[in-house]
PDB file of N, CA and C in Angstrom:
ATOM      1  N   UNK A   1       0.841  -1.185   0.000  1.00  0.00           N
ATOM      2  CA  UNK A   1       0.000   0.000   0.000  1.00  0.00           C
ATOM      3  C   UNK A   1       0.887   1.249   0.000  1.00  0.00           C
ATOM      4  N   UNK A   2       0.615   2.024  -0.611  1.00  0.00           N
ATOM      5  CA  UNK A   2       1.630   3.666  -0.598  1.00  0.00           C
ATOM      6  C   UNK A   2       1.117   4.277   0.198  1.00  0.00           C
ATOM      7  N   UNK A   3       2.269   5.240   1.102  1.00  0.00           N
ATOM      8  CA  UNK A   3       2.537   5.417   2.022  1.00  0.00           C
ATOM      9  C   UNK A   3       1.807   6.600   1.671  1.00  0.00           C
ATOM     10  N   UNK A   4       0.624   7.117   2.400  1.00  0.00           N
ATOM     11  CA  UNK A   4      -0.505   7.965   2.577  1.00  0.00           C
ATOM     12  C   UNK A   4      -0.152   9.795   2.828  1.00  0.00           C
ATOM     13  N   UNK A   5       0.880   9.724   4.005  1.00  0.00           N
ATOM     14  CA  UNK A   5       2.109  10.566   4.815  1.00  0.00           C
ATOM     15  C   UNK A   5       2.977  11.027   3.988  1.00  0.00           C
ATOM     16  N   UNK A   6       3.186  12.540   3.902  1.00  0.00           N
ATOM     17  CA  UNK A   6       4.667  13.071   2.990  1.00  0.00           C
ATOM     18  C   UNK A   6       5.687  13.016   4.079  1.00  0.00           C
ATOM     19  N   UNK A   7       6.614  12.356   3.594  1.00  0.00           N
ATOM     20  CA  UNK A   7       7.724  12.267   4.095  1.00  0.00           C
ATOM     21  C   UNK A   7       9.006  13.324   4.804  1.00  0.00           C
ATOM     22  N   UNK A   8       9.189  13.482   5.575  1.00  0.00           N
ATOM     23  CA  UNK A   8       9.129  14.321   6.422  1.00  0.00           C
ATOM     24  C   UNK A   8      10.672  14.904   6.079  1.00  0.00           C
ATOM     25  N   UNK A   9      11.355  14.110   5.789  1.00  0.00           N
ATOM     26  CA  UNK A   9      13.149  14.212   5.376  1.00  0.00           C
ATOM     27  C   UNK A   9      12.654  15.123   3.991  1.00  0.00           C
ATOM     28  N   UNK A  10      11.804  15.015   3.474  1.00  0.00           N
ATOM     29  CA  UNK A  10      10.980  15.749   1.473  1.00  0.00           C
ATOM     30  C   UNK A  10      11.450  16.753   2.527  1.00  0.00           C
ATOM     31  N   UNK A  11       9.918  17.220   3.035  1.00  0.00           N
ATOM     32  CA  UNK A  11       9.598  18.264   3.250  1.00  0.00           C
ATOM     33  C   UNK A  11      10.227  19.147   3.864  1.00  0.00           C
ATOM     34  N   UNK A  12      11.488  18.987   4.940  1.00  0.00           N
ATOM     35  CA  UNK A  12      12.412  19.584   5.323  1.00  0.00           C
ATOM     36  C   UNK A  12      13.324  20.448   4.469  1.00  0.00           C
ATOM     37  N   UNK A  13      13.501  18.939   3.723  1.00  0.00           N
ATOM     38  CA  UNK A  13      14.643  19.302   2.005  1.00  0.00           C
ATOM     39  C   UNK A  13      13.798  20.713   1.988  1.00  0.00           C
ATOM     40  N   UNK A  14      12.679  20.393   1.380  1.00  0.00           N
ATOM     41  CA  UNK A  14      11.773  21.078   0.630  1.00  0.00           C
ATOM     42  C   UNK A  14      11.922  22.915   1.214  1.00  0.00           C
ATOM     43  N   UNK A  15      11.509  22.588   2.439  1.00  0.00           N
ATOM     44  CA  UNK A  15      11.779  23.919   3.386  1.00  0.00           C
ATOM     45  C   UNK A  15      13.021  24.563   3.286  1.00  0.00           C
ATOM     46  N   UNK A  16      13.775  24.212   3.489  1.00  0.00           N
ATOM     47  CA  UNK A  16      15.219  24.698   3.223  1.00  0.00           C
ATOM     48  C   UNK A  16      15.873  24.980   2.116  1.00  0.00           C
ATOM     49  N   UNK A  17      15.522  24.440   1.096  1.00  0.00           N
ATOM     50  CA  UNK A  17      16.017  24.762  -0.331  1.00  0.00           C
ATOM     51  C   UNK A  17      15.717  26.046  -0.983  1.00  0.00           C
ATOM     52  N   UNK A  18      17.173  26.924  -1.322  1.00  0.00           N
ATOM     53  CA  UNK A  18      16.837  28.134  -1.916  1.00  0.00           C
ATOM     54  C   UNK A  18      16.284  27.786  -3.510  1.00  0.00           C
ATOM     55  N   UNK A  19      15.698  28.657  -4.026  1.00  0.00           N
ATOM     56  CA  UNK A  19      16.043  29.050  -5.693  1.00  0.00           C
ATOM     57  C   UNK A  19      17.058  29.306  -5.921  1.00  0.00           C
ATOM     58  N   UNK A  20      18.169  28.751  -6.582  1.00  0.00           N
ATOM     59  CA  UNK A  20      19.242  28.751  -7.264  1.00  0.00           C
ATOM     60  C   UNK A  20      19.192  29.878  -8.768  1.00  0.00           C
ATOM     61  N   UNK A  21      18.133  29.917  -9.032  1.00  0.00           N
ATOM     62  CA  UNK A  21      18.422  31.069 -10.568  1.00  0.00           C
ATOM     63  C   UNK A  21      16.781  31.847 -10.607  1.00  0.00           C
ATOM     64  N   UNK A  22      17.583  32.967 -11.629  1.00  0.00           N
ATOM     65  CA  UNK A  22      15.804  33.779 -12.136  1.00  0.00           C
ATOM     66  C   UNK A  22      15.328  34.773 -10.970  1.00  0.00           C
ATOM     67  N   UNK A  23      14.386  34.867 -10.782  1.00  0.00           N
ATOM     68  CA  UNK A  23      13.588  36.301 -10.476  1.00  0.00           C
ATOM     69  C   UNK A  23      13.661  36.293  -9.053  1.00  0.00           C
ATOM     70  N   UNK A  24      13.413  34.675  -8.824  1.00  0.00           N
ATOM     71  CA  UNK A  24      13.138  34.640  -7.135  1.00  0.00           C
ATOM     72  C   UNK A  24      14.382  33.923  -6.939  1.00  0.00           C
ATOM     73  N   UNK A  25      15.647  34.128  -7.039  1.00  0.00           N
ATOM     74  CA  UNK A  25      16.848  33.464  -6.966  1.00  0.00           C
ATOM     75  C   UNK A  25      17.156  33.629  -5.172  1.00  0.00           C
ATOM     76  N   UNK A  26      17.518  32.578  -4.462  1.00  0.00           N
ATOM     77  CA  UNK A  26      17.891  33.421  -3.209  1.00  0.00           C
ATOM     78  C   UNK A  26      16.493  32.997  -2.304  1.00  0.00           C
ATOM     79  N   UNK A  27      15.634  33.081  -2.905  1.00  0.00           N
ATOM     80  CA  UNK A  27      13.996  32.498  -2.270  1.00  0.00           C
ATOM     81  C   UNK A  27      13.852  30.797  -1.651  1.00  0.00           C
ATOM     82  N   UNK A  28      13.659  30.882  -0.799  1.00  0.00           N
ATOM     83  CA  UNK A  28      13.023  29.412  -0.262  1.00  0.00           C
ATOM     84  C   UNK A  28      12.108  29.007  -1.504  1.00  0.00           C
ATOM     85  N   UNK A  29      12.031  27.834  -1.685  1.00  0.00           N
ATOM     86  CA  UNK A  29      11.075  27.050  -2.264  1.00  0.00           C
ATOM     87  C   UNK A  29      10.197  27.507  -1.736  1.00  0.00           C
ATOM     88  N   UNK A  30       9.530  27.042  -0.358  1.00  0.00           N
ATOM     89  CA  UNK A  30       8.227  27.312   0.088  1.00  0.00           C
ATOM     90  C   UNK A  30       7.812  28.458   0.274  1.00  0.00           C
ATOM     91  N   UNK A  31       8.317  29.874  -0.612  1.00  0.00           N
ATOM     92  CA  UNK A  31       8.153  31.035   0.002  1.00  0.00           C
ATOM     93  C   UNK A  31       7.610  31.482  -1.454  1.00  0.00           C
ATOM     94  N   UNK A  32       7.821  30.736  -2.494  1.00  0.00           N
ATOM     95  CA  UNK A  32       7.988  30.994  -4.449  1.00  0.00           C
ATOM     96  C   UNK A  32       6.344  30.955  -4.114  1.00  0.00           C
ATOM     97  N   UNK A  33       5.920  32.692  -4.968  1.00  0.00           N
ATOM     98  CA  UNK A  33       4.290  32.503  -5.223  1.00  0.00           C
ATOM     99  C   UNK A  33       3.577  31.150  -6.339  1.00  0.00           C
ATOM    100  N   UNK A  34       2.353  30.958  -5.702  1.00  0.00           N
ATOM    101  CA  UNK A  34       2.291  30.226  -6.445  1.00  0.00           C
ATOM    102  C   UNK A  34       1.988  30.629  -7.811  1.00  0.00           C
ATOM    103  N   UNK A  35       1.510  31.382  -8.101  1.00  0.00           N
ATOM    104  CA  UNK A  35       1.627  31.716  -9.453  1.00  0.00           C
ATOM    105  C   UNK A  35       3.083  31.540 -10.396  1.00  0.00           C
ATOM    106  N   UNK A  36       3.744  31.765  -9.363  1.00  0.00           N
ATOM    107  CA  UNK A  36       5.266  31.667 -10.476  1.00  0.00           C
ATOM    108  C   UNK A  36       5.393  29.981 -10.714  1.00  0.00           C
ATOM    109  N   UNK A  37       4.692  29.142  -9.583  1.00  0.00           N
ATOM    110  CA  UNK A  37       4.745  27.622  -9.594  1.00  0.00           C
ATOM    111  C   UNK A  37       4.306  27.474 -10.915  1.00  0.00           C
ATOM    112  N   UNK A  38       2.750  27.551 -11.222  1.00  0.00           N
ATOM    113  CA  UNK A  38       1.988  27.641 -12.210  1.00  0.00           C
ATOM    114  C   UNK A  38       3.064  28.288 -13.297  1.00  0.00           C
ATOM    115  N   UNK A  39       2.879  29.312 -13.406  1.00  0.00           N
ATOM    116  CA  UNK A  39       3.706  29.586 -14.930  1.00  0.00           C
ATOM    117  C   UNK A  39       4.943  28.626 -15.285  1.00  0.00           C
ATOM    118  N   UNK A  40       5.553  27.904 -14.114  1.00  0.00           N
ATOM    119  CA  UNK A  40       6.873  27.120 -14.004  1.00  0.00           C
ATOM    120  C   UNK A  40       5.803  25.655 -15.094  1.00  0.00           C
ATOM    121  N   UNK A  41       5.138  25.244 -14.036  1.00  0.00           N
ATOM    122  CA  UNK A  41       4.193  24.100 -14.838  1.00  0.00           C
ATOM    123  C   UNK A  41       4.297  24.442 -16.204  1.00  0.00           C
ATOM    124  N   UNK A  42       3.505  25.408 -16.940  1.00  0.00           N
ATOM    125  CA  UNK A  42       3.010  25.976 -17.938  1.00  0.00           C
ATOM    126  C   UNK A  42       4.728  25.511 -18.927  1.00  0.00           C
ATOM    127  N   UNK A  43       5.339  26.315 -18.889  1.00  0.00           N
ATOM    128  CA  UNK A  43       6.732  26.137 -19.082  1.00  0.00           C
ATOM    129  C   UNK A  43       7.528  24.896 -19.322  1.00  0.00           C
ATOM    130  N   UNK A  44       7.429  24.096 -18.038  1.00  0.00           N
ATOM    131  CA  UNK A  44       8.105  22.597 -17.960  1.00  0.00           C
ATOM    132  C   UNK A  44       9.102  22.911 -16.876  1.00  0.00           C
ATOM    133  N   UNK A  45       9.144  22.463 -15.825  1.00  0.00           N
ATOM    134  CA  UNK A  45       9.830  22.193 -14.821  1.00  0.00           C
ATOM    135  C   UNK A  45      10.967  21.832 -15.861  1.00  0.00           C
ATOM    136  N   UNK A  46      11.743  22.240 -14.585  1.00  0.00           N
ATOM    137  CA  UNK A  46      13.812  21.496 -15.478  1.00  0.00           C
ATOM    138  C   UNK A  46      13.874  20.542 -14.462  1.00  0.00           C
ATOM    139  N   UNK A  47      15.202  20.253 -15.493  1.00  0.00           N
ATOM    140  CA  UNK A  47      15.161  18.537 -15.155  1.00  0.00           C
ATOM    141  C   UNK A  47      15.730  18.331 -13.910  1.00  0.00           C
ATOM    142  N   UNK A  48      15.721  16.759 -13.231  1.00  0.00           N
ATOM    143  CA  UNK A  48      16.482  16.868 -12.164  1.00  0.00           C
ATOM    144  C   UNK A  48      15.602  17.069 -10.932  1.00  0.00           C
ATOM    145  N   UNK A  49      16.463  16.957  -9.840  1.00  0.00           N
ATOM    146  CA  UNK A  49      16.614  17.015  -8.564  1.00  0.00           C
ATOM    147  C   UNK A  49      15.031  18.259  -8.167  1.00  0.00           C
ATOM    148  N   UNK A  50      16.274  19.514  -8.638  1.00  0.00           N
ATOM    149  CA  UNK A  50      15.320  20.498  -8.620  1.00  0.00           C
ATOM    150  C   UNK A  50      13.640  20.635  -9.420  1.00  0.00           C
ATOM    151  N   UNK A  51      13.743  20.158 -10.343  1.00  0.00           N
ATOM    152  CA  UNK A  51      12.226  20.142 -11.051  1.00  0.00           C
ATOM    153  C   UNK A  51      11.738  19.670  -9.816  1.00  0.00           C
ATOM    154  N   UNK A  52      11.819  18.249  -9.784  1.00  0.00           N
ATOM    155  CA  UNK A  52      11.017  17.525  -9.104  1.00  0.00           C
ATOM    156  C   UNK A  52      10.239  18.147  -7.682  1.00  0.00           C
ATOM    157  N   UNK A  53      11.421  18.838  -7.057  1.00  0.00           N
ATOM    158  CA  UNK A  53      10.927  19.751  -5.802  1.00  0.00           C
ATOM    159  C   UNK A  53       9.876  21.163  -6.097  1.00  0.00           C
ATOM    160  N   UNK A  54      10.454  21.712  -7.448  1.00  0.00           N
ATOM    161  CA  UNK A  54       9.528  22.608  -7.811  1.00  0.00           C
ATOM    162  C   UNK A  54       8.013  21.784  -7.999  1.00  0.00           C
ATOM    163  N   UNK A  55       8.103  21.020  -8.657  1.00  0.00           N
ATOM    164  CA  UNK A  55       6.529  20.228  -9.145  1.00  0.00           C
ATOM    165  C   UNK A  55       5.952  20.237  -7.616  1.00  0.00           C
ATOM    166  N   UNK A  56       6.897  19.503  -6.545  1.00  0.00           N
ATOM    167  CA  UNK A  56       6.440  19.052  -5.590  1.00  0.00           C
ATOM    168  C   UNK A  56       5.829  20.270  -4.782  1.00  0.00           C
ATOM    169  N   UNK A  57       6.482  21.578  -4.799  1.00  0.00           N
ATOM    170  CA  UNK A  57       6.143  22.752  -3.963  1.00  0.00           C
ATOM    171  C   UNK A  57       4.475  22.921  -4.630  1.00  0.00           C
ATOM    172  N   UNK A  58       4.740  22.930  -6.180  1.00  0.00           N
ATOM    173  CA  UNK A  58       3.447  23.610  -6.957  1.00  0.00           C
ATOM    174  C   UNK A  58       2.410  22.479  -6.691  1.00  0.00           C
ATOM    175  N   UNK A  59       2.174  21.336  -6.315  1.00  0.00           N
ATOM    176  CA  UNK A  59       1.400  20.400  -5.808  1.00  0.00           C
ATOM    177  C   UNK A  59       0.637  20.459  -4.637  1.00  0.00           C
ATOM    178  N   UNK A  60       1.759  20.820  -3.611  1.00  0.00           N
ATOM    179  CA  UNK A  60       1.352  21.622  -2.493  1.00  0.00           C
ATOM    180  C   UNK A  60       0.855  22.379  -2.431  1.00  0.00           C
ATOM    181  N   UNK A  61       1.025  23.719  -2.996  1.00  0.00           N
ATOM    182  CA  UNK A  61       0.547  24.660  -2.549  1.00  0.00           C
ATOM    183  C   UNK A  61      -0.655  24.621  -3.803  1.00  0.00           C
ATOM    184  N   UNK A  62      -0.697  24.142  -4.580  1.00  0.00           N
ATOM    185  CA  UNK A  62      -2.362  23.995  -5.696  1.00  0.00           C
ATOM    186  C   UNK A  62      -3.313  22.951  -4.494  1.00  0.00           C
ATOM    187  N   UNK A  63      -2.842  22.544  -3.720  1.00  0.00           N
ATOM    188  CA  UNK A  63      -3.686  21.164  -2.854  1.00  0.00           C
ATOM    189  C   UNK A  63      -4.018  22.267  -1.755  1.00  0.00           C
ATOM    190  N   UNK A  64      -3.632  23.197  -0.753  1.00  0.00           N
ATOM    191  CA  UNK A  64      -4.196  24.097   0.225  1.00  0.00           C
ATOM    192  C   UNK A  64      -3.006  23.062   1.178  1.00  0.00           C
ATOM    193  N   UNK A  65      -2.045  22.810   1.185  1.00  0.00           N
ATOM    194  CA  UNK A  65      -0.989  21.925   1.924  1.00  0.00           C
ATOM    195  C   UNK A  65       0.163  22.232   2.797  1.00  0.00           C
ATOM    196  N   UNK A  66       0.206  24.275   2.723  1.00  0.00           N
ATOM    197  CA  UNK A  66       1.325  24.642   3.224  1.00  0.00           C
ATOM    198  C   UNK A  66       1.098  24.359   4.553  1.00  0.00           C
ATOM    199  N   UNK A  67       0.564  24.267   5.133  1.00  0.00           N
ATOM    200  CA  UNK A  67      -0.035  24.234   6.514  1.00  0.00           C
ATOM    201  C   UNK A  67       1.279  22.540   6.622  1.00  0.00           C
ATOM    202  N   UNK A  68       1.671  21.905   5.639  1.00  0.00           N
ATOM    203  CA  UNK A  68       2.491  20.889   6.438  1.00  0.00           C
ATOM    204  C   UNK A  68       4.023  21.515   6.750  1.00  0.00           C
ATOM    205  N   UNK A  69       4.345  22.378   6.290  1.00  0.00           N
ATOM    206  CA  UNK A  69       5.412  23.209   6.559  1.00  0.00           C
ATOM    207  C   UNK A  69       5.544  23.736   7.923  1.00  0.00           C
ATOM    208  N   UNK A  70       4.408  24.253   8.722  1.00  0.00           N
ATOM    209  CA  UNK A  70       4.061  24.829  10.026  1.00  0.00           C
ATOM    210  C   UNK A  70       5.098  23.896  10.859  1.00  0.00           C
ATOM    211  N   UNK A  71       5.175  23.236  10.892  1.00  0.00           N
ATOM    212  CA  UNK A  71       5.869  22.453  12.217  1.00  0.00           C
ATOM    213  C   UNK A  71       7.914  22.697  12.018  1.00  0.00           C
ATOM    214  N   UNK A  72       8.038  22.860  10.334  1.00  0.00           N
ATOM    215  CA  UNK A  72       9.559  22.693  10.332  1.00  0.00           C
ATOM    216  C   UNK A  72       9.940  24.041  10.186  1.00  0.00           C
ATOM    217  N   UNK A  73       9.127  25.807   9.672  1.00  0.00           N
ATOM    218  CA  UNK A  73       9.557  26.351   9.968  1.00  0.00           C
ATOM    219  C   UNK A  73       9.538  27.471  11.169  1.00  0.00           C
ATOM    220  N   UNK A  74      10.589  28.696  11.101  1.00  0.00           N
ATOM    221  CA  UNK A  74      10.818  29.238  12.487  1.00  0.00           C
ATOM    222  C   UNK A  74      10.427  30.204  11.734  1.00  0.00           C
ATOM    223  N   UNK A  75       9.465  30.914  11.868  1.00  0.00           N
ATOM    224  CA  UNK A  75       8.890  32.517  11.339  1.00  0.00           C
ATOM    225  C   UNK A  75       8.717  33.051  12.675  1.00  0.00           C
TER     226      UNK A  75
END
């Protein structure tokens, strides 16, 4: 059966990972509007490591999901 639960080691990654290039360079993943997610979709995620986390942020936050972030960050 697949594991129901996002994985908690993701979502940390996920939290912590800057943008490496472009407009929001320097930006947390979980901080990228979602609209820029969306236009990223629209576009094609790049390949790799990073796509995959972008898809994964724009999944999240299209699902109403940031709320799983609450526990790993310090605002």
């Amino acid at each position: 059966m697949e594991d129901l639960f996002p994985d908690p080691a993701q979502l940390l990654k996920l939290a912590r990972t800057r943008m490496p290039y472009g407009k929001y360079a320097g930006s947390l993943l979980v901080d990228l509007p979602e609209p820029y997610l969306v236009w990223m979709r629209q576009k094609g995620f790049p390949e790799g490591e990073l796509g995959a986390m972008l898809e994964s942020m724009y999944e999240i936050k299209a699902n109403g999901l940031e709320y799983l972030f609450d526990p790993l960050l310090h605002r």
